[in-house]
PDB file of N, CA and C in Angstrom:
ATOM      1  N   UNK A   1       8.507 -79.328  -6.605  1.00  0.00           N
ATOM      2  CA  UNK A   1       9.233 -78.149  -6.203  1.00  0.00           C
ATOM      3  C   UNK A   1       9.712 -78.335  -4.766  1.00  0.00           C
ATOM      4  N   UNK A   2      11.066 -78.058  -4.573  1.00  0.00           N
ATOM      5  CA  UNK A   2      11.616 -77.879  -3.142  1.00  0.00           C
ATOM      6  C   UNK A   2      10.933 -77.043  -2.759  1.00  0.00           C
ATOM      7  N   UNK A   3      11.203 -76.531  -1.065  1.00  0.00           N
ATOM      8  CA  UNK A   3      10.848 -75.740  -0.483  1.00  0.00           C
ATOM      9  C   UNK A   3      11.690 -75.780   0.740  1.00  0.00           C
ATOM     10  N   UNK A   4      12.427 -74.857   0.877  1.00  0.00           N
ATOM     11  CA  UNK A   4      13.413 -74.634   2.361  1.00  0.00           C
ATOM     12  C   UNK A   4      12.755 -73.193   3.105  1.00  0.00           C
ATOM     13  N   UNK A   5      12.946 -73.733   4.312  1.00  0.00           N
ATOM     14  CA  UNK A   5      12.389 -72.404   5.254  1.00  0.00           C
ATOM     15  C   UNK A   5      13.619 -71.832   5.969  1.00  0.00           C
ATOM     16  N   UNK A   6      14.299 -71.084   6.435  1.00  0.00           N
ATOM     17  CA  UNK A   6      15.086 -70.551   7.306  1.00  0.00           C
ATOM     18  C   UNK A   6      15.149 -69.091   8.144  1.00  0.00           C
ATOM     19  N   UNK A   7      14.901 -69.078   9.250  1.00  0.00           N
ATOM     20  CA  UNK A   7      14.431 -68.216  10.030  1.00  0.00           C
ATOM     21  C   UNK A   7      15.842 -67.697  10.763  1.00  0.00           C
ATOM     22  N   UNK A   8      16.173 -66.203  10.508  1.00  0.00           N
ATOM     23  CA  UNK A   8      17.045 -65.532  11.182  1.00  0.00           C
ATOM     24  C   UNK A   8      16.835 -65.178  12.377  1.00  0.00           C
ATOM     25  N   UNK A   9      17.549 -65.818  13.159  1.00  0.00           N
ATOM     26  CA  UNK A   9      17.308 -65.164  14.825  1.00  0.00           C
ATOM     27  C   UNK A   9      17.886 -64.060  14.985  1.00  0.00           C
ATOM     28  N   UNK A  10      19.089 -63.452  14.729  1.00  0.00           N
ATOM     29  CA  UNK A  10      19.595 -61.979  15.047  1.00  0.00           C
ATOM     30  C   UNK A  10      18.284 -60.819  15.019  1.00  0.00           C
ATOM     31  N   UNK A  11      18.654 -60.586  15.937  1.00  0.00           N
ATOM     32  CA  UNK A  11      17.474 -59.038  15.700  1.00  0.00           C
ATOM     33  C   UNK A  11      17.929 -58.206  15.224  1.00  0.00           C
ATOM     34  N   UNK A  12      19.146 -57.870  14.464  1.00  0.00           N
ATOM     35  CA  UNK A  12      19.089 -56.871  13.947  1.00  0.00           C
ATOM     36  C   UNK A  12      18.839 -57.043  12.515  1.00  0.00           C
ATOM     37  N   UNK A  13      18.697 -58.685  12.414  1.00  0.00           N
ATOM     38  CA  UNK A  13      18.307 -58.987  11.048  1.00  0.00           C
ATOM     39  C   UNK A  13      19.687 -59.162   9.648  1.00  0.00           C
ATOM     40  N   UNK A  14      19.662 -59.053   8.648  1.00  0.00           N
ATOM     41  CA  UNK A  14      20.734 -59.471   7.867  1.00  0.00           C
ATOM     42  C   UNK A  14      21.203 -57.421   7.228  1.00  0.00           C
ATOM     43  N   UNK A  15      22.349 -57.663   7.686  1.00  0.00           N
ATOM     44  CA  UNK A  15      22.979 -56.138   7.024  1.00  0.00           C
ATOM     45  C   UNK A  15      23.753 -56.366   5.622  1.00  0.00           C
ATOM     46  N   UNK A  16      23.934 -55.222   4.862  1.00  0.00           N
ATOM     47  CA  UNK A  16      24.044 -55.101   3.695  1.00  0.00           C
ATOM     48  C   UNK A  16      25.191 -55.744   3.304  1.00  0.00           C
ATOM     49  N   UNK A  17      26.247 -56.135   4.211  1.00  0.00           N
ATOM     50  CA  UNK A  17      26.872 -57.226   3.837  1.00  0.00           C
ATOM     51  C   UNK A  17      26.801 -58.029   3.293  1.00  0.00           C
ATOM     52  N   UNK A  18      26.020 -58.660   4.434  1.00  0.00           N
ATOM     53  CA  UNK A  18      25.535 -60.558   3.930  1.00  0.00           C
ATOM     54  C   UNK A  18      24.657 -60.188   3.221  1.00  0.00           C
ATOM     55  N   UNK A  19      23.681 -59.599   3.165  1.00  0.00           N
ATOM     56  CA  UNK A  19      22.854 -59.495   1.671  1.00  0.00           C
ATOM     57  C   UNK A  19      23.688 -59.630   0.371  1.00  0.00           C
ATOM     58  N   UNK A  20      24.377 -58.455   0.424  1.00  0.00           N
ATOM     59  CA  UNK A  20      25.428 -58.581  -0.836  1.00  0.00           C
ATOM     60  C   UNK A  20      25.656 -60.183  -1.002  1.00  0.00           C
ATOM     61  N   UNK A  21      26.722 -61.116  -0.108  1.00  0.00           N
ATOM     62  CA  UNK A  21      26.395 -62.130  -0.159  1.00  0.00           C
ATOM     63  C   UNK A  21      25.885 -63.329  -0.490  1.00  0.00           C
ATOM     64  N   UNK A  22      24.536 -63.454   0.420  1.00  0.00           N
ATOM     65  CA  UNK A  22      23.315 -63.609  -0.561  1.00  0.00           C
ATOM     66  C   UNK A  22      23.011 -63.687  -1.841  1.00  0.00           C
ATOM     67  N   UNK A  23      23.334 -62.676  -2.352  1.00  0.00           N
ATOM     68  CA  UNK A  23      22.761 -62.470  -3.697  1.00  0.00           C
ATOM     69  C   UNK A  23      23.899 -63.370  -4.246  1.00  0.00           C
ATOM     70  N   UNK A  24      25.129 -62.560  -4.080  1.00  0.00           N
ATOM     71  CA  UNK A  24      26.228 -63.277  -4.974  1.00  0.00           C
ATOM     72  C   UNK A  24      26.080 -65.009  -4.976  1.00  0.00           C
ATOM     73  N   UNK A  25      25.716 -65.606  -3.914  1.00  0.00           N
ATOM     74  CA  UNK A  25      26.016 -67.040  -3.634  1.00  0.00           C
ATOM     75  C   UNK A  25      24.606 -67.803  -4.522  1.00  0.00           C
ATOM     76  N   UNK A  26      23.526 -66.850  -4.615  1.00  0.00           N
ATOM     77  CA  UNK A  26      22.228 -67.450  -4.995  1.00  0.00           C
ATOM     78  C   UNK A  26      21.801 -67.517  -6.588  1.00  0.00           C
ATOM     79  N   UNK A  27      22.676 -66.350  -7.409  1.00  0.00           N
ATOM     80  CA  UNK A  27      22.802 -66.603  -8.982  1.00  0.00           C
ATOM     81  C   UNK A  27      23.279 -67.476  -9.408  1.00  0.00           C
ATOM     82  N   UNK A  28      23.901 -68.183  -8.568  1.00  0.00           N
ATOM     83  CA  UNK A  28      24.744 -69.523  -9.429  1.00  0.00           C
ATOM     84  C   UNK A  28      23.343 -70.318  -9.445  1.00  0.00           C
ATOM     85  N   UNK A  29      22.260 -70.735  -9.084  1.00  0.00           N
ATOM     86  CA  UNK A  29      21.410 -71.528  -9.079  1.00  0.00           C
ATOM     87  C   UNK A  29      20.020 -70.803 -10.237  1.00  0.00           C
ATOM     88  N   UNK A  30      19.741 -71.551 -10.837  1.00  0.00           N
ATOM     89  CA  UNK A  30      18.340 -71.694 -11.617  1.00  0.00           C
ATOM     90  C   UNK A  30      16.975 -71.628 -11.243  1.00  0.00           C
ATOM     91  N   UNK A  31      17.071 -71.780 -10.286  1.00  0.00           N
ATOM     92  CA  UNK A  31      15.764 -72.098  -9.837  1.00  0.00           C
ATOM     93  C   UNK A  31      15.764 -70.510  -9.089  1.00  0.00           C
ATOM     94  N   UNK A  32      14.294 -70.206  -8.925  1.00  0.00           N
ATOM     95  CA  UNK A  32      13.878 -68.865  -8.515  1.00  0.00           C
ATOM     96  C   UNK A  32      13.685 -69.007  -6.620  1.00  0.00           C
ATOM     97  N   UNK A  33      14.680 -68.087  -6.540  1.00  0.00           N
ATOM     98  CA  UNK A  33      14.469 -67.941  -4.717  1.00  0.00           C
ATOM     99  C   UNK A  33      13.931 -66.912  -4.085  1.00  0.00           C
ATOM    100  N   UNK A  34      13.035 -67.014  -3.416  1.00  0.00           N
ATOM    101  CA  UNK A  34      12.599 -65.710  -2.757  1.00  0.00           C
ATOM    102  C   UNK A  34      12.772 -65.671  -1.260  1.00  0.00           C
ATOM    103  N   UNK A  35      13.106 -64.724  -0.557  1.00  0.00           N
ATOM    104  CA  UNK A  35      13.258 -64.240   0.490  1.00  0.00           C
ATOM    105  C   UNK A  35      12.087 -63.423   0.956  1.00  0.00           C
ATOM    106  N   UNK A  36      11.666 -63.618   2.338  1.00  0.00           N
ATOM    107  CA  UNK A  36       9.916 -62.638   2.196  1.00  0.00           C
ATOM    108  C   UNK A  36      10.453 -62.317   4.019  1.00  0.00           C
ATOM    109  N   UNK A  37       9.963 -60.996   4.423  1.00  0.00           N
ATOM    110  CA  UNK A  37      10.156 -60.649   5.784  1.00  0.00           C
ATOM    111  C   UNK A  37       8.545 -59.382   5.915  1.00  0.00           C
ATOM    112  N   UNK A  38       8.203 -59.790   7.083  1.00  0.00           N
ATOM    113  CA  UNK A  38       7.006 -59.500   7.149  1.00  0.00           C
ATOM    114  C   UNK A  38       6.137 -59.405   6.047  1.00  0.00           C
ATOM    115  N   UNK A  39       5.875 -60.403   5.109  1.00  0.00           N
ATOM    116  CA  UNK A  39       4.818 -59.854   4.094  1.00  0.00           C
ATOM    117  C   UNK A  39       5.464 -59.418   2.655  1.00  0.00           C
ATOM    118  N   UNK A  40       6.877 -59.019   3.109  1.00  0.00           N
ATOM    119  CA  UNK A  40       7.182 -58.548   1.455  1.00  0.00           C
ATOM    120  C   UNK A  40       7.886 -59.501   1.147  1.00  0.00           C
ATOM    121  N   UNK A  41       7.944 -60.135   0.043  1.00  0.00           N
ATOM    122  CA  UNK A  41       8.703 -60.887  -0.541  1.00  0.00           C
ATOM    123  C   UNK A  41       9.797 -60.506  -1.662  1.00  0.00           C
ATOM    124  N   UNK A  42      10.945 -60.565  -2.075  1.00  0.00           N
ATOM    125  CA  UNK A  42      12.060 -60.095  -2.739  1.00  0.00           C
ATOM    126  C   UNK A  42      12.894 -61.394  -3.252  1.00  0.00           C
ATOM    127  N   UNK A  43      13.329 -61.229  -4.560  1.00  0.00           N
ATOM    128  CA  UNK A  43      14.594 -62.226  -5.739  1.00  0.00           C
ATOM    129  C   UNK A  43      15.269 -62.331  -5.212  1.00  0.00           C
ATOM    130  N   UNK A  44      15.981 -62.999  -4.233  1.00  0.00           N
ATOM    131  CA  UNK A  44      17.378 -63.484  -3.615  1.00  0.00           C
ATOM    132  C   UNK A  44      18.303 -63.379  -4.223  1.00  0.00           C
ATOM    133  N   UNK A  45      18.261 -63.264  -5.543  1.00  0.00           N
ATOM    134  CA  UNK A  45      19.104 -62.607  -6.789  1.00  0.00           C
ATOM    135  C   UNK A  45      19.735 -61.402  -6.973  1.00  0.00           C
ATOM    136  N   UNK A  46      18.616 -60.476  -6.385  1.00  0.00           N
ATOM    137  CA  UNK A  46      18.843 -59.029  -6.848  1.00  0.00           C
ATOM    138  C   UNK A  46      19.025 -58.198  -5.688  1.00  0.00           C
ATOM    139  N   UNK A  47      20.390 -58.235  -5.117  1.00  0.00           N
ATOM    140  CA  UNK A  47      20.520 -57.209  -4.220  1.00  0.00           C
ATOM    141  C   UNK A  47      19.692 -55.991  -3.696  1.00  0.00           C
ATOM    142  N   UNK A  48      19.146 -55.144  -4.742  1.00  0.00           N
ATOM    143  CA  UNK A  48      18.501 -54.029  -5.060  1.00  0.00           C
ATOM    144  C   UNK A  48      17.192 -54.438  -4.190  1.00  0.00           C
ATOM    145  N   UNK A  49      16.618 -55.560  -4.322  1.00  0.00           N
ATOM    146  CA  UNK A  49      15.498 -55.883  -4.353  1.00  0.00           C
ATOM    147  C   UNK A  49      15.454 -56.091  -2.726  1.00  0.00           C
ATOM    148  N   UNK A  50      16.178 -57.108  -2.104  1.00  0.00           N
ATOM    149  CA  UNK A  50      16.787 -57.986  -1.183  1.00  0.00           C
ATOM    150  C   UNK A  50      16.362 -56.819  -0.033  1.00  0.00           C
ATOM    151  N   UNK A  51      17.389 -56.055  -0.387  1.00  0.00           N
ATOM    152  CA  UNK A  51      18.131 -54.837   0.600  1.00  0.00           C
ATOM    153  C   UNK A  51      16.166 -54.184   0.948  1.00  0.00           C
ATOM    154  N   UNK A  52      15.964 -54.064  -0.115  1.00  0.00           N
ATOM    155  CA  UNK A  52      14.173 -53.101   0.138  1.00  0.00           C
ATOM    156  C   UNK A  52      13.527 -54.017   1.058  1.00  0.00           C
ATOM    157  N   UNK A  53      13.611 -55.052   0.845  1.00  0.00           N
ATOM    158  CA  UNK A  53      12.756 -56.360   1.626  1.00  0.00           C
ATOM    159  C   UNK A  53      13.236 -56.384   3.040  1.00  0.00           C
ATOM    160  N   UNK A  54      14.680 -56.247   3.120  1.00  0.00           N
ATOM    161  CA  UNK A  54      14.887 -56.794   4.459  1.00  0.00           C
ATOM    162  C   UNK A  54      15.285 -55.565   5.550  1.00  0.00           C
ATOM    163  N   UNK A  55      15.248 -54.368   4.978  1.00  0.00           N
ATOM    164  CA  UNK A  55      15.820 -53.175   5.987  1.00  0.00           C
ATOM    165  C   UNK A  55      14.656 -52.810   6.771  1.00  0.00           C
ATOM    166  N   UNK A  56      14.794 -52.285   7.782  1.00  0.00           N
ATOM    167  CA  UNK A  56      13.510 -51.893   9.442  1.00  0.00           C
ATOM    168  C   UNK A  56      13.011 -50.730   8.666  1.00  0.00           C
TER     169      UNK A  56
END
């Protein structure tokens, strides 16, 4: 299994934009991605999900 790490420096963190984004760019792939910010982890897939994970 891969494993990529990538750490956002902006402090205001990723807005519902690029989430949208995100998601769209990450269904083309098979393999299961998760995104995790303090502790919660969320489907890089599912907008819905994404957005709960990554908002203050």
């Amino acid at each position: 299994m891969r494993e990529f790490e990538f750490t956002v420096t902006e402090t205001s963190g990723i807005h519902a934009r690029q989430a949208g984004h995100i998601a769209a760019c990450m269904k083309q792939f098979k393999a299961e991605i998760t995104i995790e910010k303090s502790g919660k982890k969320a489907n890089a897939k599912k907008i819905s999900r994404l957005w709960v994970c990554i908002s203050k």
